[in-house]
ModelCIF file with pLDDT and N, C-alpha, C, O atoms, coordinates in Angstrom:
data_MODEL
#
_entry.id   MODEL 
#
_entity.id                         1 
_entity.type                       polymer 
_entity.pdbx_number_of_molecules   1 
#
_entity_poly.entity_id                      1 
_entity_poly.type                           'polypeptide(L)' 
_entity_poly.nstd_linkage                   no 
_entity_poly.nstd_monomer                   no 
_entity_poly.pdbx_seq_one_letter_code       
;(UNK)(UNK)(UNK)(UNK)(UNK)(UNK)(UNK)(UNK)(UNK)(UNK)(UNK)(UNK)(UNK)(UNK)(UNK)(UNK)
(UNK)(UNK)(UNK)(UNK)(UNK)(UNK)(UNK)(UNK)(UNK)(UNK)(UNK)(UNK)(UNK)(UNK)(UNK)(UNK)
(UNK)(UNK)(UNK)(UNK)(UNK)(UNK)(UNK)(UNK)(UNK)(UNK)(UNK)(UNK)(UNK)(UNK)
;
_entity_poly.pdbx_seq_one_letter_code_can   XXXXXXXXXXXXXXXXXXXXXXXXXXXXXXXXXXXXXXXXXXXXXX 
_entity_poly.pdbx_strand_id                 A 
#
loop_
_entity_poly_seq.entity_id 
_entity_poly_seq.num 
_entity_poly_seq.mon_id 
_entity_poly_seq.hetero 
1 1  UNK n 
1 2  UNK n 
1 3  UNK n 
1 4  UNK n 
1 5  UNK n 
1 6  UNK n 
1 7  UNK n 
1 8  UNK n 
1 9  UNK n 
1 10 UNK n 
1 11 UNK n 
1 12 UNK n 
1 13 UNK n 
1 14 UNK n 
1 15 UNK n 
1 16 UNK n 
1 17 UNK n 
1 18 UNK n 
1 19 UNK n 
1 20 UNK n 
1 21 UNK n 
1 22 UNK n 
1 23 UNK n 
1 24 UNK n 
1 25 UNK n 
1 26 UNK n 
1 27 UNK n 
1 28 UNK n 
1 29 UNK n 
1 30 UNK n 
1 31 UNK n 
1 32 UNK n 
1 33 UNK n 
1 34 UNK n 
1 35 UNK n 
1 36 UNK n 
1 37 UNK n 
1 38 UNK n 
1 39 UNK n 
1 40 UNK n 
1 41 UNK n 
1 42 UNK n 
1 43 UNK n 
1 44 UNK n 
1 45 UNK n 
1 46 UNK n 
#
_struct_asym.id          A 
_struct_asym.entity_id   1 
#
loop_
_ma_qa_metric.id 
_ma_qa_metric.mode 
_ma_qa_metric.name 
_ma_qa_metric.software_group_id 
_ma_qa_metric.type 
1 global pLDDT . pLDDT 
2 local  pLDDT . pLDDT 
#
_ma_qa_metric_global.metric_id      1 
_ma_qa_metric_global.metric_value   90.37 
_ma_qa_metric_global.model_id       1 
_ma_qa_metric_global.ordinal_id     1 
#
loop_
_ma_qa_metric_local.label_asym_id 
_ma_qa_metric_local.label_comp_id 
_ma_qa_metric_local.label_seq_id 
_ma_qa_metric_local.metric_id 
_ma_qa_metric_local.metric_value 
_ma_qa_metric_local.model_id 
_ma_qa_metric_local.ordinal_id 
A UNK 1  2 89.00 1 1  
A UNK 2  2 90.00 1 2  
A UNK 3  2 90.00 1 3  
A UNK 4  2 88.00 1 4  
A UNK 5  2 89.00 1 5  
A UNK 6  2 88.00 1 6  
A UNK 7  2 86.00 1 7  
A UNK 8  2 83.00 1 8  
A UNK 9  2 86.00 1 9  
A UNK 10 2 84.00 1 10 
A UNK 11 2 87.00 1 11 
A UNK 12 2 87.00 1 12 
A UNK 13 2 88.00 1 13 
A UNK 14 2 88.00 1 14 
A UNK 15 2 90.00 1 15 
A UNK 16 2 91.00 1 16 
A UNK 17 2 92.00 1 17 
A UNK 18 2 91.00 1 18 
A UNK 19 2 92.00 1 19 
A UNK 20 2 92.00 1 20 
A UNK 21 2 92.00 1 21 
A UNK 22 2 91.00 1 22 
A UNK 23 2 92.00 1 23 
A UNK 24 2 91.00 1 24 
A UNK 25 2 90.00 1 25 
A UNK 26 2 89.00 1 26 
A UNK 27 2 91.00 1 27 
A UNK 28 2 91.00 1 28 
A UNK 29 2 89.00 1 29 
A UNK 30 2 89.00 1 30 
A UNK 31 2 91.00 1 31 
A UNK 32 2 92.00 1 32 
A UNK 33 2 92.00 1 33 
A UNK 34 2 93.00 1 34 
A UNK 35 2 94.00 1 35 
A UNK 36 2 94.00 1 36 
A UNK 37 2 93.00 1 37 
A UNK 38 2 93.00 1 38 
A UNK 39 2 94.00 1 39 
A UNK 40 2 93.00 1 40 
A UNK 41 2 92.00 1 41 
A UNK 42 2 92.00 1 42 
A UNK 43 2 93.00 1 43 
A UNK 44 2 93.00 1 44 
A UNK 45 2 91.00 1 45 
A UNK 46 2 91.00 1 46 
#
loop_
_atom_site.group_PDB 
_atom_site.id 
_atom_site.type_symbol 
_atom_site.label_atom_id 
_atom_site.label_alt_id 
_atom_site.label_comp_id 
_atom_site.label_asym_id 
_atom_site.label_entity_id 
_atom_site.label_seq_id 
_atom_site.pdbx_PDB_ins_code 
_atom_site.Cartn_x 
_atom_site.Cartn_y 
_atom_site.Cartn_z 
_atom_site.occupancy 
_atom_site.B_iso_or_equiv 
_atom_site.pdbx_formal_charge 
_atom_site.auth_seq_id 
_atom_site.auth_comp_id 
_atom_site.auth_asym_id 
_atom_site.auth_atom_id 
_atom_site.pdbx_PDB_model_num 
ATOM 1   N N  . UNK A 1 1  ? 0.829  -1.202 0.000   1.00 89.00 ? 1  UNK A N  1 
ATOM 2   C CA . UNK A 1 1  ? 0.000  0.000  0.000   1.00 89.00 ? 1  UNK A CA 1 
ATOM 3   C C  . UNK A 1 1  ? 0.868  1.258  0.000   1.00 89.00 ? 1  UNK A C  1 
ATOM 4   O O  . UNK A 1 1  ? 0.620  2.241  -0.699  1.00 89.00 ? 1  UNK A O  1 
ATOM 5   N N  . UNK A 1 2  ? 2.360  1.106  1.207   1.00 90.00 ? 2  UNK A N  1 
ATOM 6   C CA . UNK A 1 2  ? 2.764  2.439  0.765   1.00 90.00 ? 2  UNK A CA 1 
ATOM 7   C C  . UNK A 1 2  ? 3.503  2.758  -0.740  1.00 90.00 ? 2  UNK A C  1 
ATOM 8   O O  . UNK A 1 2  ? 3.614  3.807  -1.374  1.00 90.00 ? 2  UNK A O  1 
ATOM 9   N N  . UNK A 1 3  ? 4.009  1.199  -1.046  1.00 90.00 ? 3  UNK A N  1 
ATOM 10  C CA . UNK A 1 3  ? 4.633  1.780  -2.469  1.00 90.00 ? 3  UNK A CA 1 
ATOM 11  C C  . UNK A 1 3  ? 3.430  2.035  -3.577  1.00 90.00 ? 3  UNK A C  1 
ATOM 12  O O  . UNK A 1 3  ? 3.770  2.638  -4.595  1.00 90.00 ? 3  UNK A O  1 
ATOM 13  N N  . UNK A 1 4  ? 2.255  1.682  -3.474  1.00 88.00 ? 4  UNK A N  1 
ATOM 14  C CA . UNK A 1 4  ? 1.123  1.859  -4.501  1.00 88.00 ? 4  UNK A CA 1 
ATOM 15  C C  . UNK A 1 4  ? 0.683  3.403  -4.495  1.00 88.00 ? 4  UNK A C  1 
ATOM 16  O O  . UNK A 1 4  ? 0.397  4.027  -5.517  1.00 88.00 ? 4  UNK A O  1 
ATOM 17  N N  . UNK A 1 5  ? 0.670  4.037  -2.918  1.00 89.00 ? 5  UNK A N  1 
ATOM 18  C CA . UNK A 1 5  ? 0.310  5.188  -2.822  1.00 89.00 ? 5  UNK A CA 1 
ATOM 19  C C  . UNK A 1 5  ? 1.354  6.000  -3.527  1.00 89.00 ? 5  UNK A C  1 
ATOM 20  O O  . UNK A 1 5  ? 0.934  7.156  -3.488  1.00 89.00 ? 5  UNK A O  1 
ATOM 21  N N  . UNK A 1 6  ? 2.239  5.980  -4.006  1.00 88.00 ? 6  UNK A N  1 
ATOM 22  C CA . UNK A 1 6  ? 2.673  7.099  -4.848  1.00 88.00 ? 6  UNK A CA 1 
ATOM 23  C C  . UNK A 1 6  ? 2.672  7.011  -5.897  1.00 88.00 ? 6  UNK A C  1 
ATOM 24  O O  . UNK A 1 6  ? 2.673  8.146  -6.373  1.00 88.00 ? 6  UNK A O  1 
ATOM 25  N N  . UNK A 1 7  ? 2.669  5.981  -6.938  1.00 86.00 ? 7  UNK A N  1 
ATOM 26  C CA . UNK A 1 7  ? 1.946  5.728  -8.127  1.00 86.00 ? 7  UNK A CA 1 
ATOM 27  C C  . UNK A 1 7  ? 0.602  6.902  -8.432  1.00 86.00 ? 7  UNK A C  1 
ATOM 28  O O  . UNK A 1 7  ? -0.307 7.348  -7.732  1.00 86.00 ? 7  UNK A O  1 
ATOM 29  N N  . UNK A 1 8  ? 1.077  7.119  -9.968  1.00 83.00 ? 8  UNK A N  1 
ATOM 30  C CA . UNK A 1 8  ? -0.280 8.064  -10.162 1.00 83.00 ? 8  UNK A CA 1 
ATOM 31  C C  . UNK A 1 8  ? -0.648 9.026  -9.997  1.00 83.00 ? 8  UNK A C  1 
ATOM 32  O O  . UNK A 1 8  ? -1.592 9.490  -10.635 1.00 83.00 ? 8  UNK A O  1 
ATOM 33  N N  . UNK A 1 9  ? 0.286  9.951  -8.633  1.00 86.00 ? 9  UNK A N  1 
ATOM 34  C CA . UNK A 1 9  ? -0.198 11.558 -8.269  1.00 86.00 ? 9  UNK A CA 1 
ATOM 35  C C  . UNK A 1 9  ? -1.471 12.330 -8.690  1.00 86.00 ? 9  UNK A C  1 
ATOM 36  O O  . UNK A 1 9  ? -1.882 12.256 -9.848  1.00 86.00 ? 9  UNK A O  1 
ATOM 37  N N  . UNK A 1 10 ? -1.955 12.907 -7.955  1.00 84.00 ? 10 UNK A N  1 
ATOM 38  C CA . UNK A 1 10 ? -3.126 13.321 -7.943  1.00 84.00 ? 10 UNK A CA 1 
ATOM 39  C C  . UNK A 1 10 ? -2.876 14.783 -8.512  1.00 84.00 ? 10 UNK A C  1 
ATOM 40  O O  . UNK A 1 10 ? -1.973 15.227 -7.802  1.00 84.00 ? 10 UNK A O  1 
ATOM 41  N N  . UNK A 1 11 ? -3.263 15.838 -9.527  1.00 87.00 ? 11 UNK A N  1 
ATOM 42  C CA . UNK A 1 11 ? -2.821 17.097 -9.680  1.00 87.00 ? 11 UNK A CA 1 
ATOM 43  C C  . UNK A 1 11 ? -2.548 17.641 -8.284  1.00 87.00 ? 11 UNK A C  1 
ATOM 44  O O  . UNK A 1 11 ? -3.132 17.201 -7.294  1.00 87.00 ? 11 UNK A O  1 
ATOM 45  N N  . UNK A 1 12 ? -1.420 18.849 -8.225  1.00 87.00 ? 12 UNK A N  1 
ATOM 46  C CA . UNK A 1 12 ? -1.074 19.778 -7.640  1.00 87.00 ? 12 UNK A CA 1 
ATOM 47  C C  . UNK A 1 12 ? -2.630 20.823 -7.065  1.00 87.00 ? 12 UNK A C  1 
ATOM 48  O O  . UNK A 1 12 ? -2.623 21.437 -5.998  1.00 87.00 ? 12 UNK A O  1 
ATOM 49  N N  . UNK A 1 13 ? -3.176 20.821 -7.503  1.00 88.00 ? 13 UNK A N  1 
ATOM 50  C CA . UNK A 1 13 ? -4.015 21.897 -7.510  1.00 88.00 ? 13 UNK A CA 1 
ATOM 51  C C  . UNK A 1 13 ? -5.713 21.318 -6.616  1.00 88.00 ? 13 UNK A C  1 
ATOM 52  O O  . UNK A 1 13 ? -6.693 21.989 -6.291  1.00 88.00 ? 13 UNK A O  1 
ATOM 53  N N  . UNK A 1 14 ? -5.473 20.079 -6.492  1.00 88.00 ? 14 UNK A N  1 
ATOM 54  C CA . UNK A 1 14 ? -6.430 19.666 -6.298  1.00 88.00 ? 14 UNK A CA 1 
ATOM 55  C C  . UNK A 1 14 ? -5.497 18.888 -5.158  1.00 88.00 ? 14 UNK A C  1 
ATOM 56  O O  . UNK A 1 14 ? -5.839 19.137 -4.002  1.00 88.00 ? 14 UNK A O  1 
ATOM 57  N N  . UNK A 1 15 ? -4.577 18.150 -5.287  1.00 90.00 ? 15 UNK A N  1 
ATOM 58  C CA . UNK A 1 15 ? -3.778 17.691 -3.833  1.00 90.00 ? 15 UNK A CA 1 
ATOM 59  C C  . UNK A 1 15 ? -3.878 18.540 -2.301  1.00 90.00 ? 15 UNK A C  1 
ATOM 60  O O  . UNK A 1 15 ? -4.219 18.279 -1.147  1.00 90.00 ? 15 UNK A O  1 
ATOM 61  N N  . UNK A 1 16 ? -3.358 19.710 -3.075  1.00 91.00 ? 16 UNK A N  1 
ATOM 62  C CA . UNK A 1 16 ? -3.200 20.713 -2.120  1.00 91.00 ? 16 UNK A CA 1 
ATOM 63  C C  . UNK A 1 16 ? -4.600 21.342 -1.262  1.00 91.00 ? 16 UNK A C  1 
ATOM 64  O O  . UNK A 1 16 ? -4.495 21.504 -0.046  1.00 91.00 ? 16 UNK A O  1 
ATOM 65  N N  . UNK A 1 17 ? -5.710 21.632 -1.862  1.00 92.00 ? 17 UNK A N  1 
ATOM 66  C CA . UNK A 1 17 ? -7.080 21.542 -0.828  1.00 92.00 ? 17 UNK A CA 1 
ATOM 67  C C  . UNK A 1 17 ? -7.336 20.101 -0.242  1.00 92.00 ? 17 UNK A C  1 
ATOM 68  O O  . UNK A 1 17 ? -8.399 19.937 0.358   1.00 92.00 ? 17 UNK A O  1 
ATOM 69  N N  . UNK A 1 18 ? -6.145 18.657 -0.401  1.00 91.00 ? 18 UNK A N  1 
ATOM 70  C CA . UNK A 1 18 ? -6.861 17.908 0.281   1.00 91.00 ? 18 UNK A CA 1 
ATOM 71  C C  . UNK A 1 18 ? -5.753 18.195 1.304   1.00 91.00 ? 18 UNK A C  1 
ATOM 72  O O  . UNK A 1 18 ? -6.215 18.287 2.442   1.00 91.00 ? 18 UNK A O  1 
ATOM 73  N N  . UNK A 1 19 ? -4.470 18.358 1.230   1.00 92.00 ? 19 UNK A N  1 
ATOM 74  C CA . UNK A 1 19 ? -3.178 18.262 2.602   1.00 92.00 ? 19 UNK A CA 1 
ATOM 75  C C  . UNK A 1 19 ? -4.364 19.545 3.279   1.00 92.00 ? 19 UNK A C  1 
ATOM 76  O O  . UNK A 1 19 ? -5.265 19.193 4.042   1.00 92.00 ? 19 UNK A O  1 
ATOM 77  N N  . UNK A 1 20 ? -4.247 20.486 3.012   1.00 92.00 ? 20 UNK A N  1 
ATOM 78  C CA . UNK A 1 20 ? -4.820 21.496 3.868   1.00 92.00 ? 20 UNK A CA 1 
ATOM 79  C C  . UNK A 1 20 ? -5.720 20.977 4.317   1.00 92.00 ? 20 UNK A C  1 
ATOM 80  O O  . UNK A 1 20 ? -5.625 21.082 5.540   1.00 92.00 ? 20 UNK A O  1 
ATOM 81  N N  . UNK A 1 21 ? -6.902 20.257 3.948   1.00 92.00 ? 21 UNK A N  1 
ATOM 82  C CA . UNK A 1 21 ? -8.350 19.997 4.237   1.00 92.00 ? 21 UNK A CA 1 
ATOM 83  C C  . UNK A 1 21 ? -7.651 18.861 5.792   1.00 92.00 ? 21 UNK A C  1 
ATOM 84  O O  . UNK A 1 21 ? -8.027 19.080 6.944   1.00 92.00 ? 21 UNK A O  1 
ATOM 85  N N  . UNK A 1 22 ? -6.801 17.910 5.490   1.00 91.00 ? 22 UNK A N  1 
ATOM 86  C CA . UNK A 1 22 ? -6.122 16.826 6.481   1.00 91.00 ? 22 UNK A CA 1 
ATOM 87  C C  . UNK A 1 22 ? -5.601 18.198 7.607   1.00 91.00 ? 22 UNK A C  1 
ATOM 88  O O  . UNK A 1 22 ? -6.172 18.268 8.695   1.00 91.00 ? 22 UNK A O  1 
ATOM 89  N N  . UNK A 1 23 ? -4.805 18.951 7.350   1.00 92.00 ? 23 UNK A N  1 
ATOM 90  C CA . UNK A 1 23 ? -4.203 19.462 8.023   1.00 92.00 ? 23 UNK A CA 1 
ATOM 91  C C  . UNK A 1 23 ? -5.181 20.201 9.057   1.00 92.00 ? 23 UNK A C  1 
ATOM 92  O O  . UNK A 1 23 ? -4.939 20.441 10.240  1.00 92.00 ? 23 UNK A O  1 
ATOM 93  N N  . UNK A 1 24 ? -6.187 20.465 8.434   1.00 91.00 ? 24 UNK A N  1 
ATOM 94  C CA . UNK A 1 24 ? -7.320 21.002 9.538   1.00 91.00 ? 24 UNK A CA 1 
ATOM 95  C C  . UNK A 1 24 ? -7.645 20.384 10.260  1.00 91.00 ? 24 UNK A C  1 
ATOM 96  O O  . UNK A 1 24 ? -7.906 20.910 11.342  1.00 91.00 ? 24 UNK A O  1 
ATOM 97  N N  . UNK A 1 25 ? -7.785 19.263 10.150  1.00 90.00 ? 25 UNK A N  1 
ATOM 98  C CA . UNK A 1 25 ? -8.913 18.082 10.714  1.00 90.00 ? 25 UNK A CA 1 
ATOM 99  C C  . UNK A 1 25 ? -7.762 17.392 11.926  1.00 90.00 ? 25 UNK A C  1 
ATOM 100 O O  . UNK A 1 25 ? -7.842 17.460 13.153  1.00 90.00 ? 25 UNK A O  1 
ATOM 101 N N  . UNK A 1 26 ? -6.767 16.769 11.126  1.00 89.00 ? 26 UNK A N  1 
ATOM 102 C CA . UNK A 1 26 ? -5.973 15.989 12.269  1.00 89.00 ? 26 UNK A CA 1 
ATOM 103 C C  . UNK A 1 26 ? -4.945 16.903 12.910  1.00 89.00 ? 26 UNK A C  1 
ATOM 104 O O  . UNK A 1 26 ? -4.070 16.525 13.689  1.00 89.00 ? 26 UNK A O  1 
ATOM 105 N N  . UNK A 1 27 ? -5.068 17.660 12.659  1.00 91.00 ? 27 UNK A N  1 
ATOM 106 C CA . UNK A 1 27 ? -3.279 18.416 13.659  1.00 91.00 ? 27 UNK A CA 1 
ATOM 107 C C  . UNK A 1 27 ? -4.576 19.693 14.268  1.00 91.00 ? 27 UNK A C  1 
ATOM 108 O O  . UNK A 1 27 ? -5.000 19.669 15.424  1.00 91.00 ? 27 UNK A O  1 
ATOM 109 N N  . UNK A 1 28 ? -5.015 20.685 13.259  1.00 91.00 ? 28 UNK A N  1 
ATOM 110 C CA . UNK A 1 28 ? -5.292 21.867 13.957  1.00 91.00 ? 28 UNK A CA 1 
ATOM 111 C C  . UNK A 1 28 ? -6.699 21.591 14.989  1.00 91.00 ? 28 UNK A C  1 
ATOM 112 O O  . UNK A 1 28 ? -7.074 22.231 15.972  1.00 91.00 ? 28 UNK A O  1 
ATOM 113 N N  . UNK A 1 29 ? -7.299 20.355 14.319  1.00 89.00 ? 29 UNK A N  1 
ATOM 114 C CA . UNK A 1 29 ? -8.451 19.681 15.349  1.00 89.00 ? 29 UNK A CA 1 
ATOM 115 C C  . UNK A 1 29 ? -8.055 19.330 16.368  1.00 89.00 ? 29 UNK A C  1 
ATOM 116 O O  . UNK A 1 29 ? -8.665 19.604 17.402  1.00 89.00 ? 29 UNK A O  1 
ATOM 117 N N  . UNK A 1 30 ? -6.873 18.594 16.362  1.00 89.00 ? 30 UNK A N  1 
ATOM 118 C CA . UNK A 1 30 ? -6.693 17.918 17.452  1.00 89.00 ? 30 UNK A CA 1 
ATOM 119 C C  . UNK A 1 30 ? -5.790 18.886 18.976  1.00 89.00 ? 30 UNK A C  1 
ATOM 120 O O  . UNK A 1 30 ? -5.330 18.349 19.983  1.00 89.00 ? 30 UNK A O  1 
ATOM 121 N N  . UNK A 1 31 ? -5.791 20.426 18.632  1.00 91.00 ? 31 UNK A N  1 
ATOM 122 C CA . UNK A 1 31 ? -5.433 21.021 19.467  1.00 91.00 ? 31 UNK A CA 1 
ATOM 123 C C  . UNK A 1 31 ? -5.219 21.169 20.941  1.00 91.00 ? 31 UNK A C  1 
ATOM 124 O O  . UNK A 1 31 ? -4.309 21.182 21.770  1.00 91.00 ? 31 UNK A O  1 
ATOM 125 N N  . UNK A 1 32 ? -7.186 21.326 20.798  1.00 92.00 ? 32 UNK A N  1 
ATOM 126 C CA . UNK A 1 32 ? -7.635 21.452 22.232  1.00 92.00 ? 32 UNK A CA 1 
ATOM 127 C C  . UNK A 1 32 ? -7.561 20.190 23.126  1.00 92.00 ? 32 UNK A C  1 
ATOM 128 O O  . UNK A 1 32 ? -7.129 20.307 24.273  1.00 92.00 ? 32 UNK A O  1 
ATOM 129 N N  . UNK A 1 33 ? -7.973 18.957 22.638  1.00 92.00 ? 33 UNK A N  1 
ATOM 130 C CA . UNK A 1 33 ? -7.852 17.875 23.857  1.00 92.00 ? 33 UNK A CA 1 
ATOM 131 C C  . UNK A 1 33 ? -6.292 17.695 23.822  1.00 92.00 ? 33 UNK A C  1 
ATOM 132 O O  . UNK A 1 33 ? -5.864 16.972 24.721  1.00 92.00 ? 33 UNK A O  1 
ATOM 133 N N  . UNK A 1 34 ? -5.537 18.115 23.121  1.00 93.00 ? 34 UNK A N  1 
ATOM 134 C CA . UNK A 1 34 ? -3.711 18.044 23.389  1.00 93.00 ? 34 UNK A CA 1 
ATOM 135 C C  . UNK A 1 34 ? -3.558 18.904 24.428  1.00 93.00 ? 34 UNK A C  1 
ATOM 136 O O  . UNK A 1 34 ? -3.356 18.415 25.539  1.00 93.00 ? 34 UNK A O  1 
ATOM 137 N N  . UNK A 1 35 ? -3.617 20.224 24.286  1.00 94.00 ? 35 UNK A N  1 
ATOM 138 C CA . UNK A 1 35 ? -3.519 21.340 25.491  1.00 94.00 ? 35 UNK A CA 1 
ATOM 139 C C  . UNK A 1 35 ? -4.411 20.772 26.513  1.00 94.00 ? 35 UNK A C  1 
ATOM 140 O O  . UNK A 1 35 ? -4.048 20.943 27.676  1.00 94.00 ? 35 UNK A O  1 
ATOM 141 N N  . UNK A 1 36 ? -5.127 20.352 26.380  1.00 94.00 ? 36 UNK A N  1 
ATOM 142 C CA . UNK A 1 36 ? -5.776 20.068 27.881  1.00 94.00 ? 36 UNK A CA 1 
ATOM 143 C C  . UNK A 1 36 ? -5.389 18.765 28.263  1.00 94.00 ? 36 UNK A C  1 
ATOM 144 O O  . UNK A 1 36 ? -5.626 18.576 29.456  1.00 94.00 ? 36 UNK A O  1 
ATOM 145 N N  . UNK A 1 37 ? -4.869 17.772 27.677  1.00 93.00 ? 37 UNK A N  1 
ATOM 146 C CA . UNK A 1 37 ? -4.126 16.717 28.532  1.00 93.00 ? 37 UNK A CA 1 
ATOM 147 C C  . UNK A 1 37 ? -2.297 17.065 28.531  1.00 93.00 ? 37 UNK A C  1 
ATOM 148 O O  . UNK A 1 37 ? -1.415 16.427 29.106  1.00 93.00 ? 37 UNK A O  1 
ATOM 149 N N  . UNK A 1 38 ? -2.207 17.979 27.889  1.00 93.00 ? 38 UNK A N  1 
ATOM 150 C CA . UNK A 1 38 ? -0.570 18.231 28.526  1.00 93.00 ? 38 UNK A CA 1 
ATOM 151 C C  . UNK A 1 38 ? -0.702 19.237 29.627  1.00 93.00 ? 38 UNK A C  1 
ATOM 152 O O  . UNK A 1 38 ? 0.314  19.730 30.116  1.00 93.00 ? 38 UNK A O  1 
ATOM 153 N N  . UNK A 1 39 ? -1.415 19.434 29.876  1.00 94.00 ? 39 UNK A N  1 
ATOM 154 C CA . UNK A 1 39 ? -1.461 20.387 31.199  1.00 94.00 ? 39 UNK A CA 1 
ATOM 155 C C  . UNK A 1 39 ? -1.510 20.000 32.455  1.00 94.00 ? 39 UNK A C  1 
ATOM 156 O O  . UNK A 1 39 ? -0.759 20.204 33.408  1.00 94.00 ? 39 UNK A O  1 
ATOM 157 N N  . UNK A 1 40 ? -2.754 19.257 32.300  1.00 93.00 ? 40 UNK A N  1 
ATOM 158 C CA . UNK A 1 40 ? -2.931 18.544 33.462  1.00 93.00 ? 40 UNK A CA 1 
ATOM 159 C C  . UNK A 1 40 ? -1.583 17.158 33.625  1.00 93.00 ? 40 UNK A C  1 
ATOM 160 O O  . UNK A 1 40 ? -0.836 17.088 34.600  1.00 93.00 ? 40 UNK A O  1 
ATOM 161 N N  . UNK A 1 41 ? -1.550 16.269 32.545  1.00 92.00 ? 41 UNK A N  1 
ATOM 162 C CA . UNK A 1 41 ? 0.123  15.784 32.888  1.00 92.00 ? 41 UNK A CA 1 
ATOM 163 C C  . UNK A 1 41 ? 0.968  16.137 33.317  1.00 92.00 ? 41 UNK A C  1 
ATOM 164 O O  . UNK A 1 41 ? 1.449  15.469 34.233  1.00 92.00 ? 41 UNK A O  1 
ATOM 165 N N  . UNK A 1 42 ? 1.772  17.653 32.811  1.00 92.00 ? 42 UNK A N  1 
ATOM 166 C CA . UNK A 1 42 ? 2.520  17.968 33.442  1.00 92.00 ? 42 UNK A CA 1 
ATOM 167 C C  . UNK A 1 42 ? 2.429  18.490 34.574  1.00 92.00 ? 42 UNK A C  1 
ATOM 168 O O  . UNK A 1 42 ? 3.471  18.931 35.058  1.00 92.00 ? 42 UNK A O  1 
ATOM 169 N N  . UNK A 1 43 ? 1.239  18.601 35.304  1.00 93.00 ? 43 UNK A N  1 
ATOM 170 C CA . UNK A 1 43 ? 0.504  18.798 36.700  1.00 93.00 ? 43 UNK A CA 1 
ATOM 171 C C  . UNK A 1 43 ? 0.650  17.715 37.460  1.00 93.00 ? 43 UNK A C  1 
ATOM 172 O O  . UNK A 1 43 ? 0.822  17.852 38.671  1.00 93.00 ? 43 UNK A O  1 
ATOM 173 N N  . UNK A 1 44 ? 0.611  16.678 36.974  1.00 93.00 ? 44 UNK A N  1 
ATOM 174 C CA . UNK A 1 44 ? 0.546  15.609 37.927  1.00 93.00 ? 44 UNK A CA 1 
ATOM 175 C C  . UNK A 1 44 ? 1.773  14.941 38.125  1.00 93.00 ? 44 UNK A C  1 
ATOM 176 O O  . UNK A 1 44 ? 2.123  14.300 39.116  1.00 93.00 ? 44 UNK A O  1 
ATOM 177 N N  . UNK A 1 45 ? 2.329  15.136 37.185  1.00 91.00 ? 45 UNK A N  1 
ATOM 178 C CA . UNK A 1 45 ? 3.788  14.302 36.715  1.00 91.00 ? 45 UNK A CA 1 
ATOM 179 C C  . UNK A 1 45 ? 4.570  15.562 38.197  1.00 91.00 ? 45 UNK A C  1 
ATOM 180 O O  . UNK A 1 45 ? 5.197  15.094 39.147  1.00 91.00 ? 45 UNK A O  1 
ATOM 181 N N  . UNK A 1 46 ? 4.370  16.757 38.062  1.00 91.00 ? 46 UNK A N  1 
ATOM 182 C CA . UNK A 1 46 ? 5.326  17.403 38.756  1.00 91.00 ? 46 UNK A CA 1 
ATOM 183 C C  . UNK A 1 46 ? 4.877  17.068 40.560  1.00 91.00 ? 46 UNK A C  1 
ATOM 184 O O  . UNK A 1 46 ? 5.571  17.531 41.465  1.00 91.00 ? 46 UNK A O  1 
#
């Protein structure tokens, strides 16, 4: 699967609203429950 996934490329122009579209969802989504369990970890840990 990973060597199949690069076979083929998807246009530039249309790739790029999907990385951004991912980039919203899994990293900039996943913000708030990150900040709120590294906080309290490093609360408890100390």
């Amino acid at each position: 699967m990973l060597v199949d996934m690069f076979k083929s490329p998807t246009k530039w122009r249309i790739m790029k609203n999907l990385i951004f579209k991912e980039i919203d969802e899994l990293i900039i989504g996943s913000l708030g429950i990150v900040c709120f369990l590294s906080f309290f970890i490093g609360a408890v840990v100390t």
